[in-house]
C-alpha atoms as a PDB file:
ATOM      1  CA  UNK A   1     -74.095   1.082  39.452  1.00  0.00           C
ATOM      2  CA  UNK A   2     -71.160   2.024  41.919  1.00  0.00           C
ATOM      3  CA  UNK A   3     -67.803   1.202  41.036  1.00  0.00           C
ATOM      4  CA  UNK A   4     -65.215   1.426  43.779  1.00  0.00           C
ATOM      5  CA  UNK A   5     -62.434   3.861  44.171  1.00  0.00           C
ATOM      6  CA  UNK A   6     -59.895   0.860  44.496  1.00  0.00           C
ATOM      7  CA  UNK A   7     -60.970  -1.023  41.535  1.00  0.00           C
ATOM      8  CA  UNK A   8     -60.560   2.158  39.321  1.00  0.00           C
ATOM      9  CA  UNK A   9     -56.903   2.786  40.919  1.00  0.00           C
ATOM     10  CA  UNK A  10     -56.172  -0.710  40.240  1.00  0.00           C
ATOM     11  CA  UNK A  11     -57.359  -0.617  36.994  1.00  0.00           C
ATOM     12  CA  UNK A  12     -54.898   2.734  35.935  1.00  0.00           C
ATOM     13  CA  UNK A  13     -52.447   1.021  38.032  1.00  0.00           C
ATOM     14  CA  UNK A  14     -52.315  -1.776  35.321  1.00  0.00           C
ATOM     15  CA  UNK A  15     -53.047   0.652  32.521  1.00  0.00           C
ATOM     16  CA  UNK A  16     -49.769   2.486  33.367  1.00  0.00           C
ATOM     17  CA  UNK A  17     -47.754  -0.762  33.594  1.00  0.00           C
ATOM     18  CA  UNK A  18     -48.875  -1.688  30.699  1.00  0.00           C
ATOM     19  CA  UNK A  19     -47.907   1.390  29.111  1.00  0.00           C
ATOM     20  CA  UNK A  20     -44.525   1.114  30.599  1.00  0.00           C
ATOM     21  CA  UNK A  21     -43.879  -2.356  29.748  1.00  0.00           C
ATOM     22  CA  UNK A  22     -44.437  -1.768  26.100  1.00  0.00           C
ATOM     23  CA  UNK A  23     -42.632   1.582  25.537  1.00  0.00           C
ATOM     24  CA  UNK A  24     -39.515   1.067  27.636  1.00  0.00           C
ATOM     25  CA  UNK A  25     -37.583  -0.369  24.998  1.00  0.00           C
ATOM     26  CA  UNK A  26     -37.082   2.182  22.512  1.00  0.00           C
ATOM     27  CA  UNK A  27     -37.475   1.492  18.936  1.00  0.00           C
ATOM     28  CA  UNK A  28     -40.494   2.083  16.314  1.00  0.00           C
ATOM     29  CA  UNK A  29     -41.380  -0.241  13.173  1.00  0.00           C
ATOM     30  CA  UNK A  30     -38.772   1.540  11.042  1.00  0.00           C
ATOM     31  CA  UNK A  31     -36.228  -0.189  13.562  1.00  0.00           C
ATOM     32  CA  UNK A  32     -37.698  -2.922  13.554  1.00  0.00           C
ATOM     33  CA  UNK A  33     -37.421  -3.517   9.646  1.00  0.00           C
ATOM     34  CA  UNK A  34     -33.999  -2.710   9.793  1.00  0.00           C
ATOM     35  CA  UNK A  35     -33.037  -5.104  12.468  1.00  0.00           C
ATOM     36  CA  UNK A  36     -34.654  -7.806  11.085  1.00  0.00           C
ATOM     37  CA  UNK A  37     -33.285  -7.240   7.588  1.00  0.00           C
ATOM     38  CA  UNK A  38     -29.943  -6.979   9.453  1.00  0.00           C
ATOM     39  CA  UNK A  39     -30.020 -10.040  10.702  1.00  0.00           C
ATOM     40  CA  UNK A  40     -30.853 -12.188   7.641  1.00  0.00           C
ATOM     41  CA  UNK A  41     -28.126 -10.555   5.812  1.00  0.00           C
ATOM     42  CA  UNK A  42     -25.301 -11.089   8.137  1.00  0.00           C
ATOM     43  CA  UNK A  43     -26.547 -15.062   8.430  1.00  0.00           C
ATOM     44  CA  UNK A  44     -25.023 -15.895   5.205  1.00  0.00           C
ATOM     45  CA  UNK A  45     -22.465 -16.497   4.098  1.00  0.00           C
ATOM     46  CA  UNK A  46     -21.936 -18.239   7.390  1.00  0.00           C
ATOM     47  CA  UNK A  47     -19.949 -16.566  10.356  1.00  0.00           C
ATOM     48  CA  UNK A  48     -17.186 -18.910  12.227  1.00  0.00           C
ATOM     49  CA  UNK A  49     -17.671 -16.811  15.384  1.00  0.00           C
ATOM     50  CA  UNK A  50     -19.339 -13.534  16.676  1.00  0.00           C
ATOM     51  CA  UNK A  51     -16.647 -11.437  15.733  1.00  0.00           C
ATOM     52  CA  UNK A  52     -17.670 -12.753  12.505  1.00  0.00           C
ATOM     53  CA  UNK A  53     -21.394 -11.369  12.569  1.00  0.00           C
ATOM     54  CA  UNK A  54     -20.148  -8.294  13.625  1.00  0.00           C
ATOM     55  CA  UNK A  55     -17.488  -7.742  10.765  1.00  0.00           C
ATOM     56  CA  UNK A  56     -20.296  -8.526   8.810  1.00  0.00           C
ATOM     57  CA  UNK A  57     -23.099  -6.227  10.268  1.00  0.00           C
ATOM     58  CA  UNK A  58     -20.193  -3.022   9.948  1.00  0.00           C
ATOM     59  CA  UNK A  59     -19.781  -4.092   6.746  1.00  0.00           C
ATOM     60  CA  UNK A  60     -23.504  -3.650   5.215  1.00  0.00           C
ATOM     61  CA  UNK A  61     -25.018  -0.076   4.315  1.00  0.00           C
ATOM     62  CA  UNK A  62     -26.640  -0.377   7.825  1.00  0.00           C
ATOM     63  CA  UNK A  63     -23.356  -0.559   9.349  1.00  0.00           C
ATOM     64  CA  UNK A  64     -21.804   2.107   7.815  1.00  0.00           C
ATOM     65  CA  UNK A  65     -24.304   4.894   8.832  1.00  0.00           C
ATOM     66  CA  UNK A  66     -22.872   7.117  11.901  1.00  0.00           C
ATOM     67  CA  UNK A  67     -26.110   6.261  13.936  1.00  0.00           C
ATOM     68  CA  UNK A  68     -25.882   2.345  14.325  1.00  0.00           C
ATOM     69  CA  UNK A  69     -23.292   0.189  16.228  1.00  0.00           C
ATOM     70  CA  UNK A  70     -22.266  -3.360  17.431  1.00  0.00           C
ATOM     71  CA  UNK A  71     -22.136  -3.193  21.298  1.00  0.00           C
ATOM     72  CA  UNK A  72     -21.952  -7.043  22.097  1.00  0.00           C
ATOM     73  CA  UNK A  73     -20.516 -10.337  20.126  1.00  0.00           C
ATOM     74  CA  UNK A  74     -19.891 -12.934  22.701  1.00  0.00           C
ATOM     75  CA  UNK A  75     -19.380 -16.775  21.416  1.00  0.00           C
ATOM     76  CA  UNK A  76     -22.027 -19.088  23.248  1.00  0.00           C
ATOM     77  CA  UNK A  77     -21.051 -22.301  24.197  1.00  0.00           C
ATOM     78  CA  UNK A  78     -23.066 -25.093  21.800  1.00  0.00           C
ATOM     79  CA  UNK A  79     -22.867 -28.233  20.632  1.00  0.00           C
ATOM     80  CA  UNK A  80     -25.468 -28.686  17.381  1.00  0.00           C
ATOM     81  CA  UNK A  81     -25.778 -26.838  14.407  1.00  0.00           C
ATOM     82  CA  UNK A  82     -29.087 -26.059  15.947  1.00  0.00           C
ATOM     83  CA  UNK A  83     -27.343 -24.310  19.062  1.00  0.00           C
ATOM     84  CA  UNK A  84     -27.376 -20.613  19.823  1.00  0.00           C
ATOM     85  CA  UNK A  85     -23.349 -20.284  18.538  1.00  0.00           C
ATOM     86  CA  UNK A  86     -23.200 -16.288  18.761  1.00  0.00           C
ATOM     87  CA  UNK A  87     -25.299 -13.267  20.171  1.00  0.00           C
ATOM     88  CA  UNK A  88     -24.984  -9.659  19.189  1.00  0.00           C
ATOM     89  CA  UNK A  89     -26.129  -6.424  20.561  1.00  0.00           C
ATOM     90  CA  UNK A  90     -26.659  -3.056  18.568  1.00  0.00           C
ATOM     91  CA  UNK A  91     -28.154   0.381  18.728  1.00  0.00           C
ATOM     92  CA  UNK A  92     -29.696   2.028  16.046  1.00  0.00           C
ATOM     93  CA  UNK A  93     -30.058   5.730  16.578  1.00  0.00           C
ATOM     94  CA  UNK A  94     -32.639   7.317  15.364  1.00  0.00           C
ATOM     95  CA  UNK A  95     -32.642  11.253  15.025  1.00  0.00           C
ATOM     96  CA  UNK A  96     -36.071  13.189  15.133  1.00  0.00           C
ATOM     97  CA  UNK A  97     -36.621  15.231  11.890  1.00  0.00           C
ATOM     98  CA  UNK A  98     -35.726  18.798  11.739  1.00  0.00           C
ATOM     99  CA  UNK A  99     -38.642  20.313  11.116  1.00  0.00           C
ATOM    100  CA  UNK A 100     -41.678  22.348  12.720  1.00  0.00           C
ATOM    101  CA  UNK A 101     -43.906  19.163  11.846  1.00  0.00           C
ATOM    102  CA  UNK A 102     -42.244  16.386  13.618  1.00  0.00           C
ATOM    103  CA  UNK A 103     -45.615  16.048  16.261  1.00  0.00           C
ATOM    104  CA  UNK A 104     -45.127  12.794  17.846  1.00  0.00           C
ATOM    105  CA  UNK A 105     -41.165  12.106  16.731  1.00  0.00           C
ATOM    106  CA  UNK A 106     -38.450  12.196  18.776  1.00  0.00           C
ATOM    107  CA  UNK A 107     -35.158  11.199  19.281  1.00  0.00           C
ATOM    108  CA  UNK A 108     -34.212   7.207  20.565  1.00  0.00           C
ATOM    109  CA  UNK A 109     -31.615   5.068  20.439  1.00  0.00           C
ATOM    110  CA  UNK A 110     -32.976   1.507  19.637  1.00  0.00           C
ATOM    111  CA  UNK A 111     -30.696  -1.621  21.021  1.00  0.00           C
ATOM    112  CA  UNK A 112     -31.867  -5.075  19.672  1.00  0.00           C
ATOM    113  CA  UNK A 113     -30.676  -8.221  20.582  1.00  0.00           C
ATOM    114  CA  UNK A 114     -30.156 -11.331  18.318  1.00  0.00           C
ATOM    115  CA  UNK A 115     -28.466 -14.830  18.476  1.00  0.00           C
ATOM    116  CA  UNK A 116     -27.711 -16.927  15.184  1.00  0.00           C
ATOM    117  CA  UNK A 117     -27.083 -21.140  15.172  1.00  0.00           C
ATOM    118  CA  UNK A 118     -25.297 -22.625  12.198  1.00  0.00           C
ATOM    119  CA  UNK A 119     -28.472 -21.911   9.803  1.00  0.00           C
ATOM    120  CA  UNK A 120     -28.957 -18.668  10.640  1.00  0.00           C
ATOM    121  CA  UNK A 121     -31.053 -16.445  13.417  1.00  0.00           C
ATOM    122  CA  UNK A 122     -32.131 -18.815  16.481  1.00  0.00           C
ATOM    123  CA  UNK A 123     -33.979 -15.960  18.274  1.00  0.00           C
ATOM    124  CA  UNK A 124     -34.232 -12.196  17.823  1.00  0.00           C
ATOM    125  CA  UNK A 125     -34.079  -9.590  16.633  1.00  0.00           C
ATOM    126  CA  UNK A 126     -35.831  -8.668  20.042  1.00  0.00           C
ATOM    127  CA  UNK A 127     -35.655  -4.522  21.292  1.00  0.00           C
ATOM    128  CA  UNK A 128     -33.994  -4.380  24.754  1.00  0.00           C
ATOM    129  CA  UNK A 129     -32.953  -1.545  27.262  1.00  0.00           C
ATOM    130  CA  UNK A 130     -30.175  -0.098  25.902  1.00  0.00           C
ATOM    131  CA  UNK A 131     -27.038  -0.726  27.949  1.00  0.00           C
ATOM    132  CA  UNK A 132     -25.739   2.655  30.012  1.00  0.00           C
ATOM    133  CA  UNK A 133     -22.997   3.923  28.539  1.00  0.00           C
ATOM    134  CA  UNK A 134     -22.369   0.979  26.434  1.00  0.00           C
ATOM    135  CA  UNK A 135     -19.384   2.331  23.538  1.00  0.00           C
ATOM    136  CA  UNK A 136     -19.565   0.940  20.433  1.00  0.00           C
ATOM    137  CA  UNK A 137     -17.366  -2.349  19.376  1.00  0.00           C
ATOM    138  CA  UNK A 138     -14.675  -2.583  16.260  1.00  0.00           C
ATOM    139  CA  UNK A 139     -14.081  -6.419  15.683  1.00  0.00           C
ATOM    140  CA  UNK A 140     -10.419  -6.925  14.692  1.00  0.00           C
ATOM    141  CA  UNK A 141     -10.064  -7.172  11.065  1.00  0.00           C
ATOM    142  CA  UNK A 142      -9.162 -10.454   9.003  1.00  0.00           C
ATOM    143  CA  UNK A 143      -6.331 -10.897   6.169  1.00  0.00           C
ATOM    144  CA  UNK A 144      -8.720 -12.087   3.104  1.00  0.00           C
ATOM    145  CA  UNK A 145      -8.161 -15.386   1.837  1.00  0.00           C
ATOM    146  CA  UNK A 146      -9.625 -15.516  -1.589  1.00  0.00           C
ATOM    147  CA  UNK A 147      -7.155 -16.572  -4.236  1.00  0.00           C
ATOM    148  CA  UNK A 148      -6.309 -13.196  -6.569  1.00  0.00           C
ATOM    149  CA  UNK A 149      -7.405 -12.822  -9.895  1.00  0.00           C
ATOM    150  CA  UNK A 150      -3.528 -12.295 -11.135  1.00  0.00           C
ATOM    151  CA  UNK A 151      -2.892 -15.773  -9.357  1.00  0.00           C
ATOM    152  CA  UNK A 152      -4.347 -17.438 -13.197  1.00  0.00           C
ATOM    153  CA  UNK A 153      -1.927 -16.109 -15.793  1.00  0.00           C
ATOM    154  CA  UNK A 154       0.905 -16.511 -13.046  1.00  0.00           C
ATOM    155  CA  UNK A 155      -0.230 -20.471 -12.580  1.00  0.00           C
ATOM    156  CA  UNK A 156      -0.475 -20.875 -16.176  1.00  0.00           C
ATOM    157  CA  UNK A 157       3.213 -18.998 -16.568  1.00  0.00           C
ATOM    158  CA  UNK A 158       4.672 -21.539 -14.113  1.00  0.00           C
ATOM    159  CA  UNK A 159       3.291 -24.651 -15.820  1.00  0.00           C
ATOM    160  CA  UNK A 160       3.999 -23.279 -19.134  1.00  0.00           C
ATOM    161  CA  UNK A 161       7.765 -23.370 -18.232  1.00  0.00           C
ATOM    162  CA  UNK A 162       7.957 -26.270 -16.130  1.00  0.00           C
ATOM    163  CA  UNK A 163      11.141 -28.405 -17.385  1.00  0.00           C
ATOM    164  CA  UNK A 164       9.607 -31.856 -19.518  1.00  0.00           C
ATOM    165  CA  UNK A 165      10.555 -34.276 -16.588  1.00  0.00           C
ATOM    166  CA  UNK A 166       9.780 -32.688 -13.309  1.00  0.00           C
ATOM    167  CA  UNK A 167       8.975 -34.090  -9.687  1.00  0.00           C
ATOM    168  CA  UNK A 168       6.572 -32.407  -7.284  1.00  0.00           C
ATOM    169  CA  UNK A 169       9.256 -31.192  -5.449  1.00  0.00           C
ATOM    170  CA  UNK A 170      10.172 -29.019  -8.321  1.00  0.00           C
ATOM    171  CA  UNK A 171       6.640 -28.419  -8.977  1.00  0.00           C
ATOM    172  CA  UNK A 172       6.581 -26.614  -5.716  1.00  0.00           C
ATOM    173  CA  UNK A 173       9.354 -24.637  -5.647  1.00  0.00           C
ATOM    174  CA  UNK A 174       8.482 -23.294  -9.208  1.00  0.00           C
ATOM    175  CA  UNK A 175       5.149 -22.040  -8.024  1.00  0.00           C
ATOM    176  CA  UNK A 176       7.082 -20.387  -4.398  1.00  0.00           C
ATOM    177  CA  UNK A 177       9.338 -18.117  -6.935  1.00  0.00           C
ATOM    178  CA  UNK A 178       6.439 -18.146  -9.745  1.00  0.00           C
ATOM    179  CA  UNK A 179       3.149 -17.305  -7.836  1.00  0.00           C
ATOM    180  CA  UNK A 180       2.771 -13.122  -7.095  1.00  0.00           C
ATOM    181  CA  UNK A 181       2.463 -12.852  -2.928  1.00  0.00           C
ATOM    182  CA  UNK A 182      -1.306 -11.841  -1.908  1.00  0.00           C
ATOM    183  CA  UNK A 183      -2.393  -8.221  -2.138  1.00  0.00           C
ATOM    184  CA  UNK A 184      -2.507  -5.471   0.676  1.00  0.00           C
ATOM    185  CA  UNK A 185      -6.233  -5.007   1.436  1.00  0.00           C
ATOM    186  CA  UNK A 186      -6.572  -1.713   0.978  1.00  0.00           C
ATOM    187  CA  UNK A 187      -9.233  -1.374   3.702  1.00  0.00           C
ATOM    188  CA  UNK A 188      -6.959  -3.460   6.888  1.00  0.00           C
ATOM    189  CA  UNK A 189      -3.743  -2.444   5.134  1.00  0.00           C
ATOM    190  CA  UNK A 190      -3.432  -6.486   5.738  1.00  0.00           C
ATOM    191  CA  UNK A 191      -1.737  -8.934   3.616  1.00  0.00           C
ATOM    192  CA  UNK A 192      -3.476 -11.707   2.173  1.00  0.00           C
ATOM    193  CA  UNK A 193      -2.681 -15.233   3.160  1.00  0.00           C
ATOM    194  CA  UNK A 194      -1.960 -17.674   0.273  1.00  0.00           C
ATOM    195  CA  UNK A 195      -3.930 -20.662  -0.693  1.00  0.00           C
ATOM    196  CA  UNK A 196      -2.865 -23.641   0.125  1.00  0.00           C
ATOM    197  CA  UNK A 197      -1.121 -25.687  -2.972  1.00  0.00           C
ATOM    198  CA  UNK A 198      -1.380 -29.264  -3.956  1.00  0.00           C
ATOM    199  CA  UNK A 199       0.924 -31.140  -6.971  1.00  0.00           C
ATOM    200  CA  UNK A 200       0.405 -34.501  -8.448  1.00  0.00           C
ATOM    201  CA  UNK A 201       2.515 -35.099 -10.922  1.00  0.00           C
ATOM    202  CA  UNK A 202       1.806 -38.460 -13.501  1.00  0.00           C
ATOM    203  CA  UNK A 203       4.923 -38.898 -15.900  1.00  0.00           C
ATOM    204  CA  UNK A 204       5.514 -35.087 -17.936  1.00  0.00           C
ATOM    205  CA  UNK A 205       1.734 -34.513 -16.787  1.00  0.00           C
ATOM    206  CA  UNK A 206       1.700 -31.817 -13.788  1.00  0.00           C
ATOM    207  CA  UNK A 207      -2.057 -31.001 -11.913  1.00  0.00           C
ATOM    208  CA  UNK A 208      -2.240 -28.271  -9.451  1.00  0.00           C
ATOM    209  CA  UNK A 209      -4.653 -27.404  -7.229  1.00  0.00           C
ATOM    210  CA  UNK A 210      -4.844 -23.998  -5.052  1.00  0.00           C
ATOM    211  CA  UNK A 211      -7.455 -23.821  -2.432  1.00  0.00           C
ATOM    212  CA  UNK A 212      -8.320 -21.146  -0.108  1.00  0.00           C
ATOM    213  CA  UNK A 213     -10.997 -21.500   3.039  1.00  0.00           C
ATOM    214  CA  UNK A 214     -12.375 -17.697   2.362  1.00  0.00           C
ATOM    215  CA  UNK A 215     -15.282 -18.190   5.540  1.00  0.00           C
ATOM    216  CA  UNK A 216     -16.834 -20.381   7.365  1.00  0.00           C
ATOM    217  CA  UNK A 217     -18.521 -22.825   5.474  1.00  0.00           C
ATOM    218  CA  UNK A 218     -17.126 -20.913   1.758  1.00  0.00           C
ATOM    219  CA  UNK A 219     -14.060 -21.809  -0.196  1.00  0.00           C
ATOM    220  CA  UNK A 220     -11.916 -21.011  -3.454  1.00  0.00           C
ATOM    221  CA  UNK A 221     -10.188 -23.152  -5.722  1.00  0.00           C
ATOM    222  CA  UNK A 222      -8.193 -22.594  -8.736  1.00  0.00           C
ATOM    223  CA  UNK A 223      -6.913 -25.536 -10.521  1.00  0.00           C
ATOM    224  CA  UNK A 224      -4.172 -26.415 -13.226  1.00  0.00           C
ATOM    225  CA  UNK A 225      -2.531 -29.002 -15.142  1.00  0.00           C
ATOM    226  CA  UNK A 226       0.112 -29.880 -18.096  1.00  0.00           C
ATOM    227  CA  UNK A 227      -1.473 -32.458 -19.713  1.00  0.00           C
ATOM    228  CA  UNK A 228       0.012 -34.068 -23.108  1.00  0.00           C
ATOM    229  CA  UNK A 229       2.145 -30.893 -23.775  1.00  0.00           C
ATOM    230  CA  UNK A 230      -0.992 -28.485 -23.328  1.00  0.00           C
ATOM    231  CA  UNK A 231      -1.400 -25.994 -20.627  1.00  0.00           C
ATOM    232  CA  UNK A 232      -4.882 -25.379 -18.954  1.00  0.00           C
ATOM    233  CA  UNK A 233      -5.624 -23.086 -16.119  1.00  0.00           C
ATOM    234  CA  UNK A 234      -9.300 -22.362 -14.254  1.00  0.00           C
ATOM    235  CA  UNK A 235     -11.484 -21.898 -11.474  1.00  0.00           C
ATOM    236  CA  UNK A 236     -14.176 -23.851 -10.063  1.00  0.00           C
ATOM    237  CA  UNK A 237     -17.477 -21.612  -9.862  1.00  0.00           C
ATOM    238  CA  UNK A 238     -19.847 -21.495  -6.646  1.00  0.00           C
ATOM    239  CA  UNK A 239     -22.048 -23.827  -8.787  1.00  0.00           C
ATOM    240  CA  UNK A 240     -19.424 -26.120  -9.201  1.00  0.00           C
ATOM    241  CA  UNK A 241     -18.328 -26.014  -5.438  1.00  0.00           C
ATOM    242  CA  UNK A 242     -22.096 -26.783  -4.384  1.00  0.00           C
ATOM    243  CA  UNK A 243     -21.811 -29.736  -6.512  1.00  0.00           C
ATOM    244  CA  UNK A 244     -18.926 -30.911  -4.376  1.00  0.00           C
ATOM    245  CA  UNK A 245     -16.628 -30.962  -7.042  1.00  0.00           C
ATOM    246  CA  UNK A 246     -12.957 -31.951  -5.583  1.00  0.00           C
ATOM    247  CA  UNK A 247     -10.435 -28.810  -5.426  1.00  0.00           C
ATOM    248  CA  UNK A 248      -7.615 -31.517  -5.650  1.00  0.00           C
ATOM    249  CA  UNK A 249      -4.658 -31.901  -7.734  1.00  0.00           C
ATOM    250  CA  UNK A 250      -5.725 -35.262  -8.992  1.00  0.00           C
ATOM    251  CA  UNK A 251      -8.806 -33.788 -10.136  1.00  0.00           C
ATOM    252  CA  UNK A 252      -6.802 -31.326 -11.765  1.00  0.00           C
ATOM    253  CA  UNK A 253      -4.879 -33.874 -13.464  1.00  0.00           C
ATOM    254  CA  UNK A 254      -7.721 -36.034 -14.558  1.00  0.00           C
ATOM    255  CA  UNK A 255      -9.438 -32.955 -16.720  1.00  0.00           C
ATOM    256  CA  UNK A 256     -10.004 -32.959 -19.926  1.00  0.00           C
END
């Protein structure tokens, strides 16, 4: 049987398109596995924004390696929770071993890209071209907004010395001169921002309630109260804040 010339030409034609369209994204299934464990580590605790994801990616073992980096975090317009909210880019670079062995490895930088909704990834990690030139991003840092570990014996000093009759007024400008400011991060060299403070006060019977919105979708709350004479100062757990237990002052009050 004959075959023509121009079938066989067409036929490596295709082969070598082929070929080109699934090797001209760099990356290998090493890459692969760490993109894709990237991503569902950085998609919770939920992100408010891109720059979010990103803080997050630098901030996993991944992201502290000298080969990878975060080249893109753009905000995308949405309006559901199941809406594409933010899309990052980043290269992983990959170094060929050393050695007189290394038939078949070589030297790649892998770029991936991903995009996350409210629950987590909506599409991705997919390997792209890497952009030319593209420099690796820093995100701006954040001040943290957790609520201290010294802030309990300080909240318990403040109720512990409260006068008998007291207003909330007073209340509040005991726990302004009482409560220690937020640390320095060590890392940003940026001061913390303090949680915000609720008083109810109920006779000689004092609740407090400190809350602090540490991320999107993730909170802290400390709570207090002089009830009967007796001082009692403690935090409400992650348990407890799944539960949707109120980080009030009434609640506070109300304890046993």
């Amino acid at each position: 049987m004959k075959v023509s010339h121009g079938i066989v030409l067409l036929g490596c034609a295709a082969l070598v398109a082929s070929f080109w369209f699934a090797t001209s994204d760099a990356g290998d299934a090493e890459t692969d596995r760490q993109s894709a464990t990237l991503a569902d580590a950085i998609s919770y605790p939920r992100q408010a924004d891109a720059a979010g994801f990103a803080r997050a990616a630098l901030a996993t073992p991944l992201g502290h390696s000298n080969g990878f980096g975060v080249l893109e975090a753009t905000d995308l317009p949405h309006d559901g929770p199941r809406d594409p909210m933010a899309r990052l880019v980043w290269r992983i670079h990959h170094e060929a071993p050393n050695t007189g062995w290394n038939l078949g490895a070589e030297t790649f930088d892998a770029c991936y890209r991903v995009e996350f909704d409210y629950y987590g990834t909506s599409s991705g990690p997919s390997r792209i071209t890497c952009p030319a030139n593209a420099a690796a991003i820093t995100p701006p840092p954040l001040p943290r907004r957790d609520i201290p570990p010294g802030f309990a014996p300080a909240l318990e000093a403040v109720l512990k010395h409260l006068p008998a009759t007291v207003g909330p007024p007073e209340v509040r400008a005991a726990l302004t001169s009482g409560m220690p400011a937020p640390p320095v991060d060590p890392q940003t060299h940026l001061a913390g921002i303090p949680p915000e403070v609720f008083v109810q006060v109920h006779g000689s019977d004092v609740g407090v309630a400190l809350f602090a919105r540490t991320g999107a979708g993730t909170t802290d709350c400390m709570l207090g109260h002089r009830v009967g004479g007796k001082v009692r100062v403690w935090s409400l757990s992650a348990r407890d804040q799944r539960m949707e237990l109120p980080c009030s002052a009434e609640a506070a009050l109300s304890a046993p």
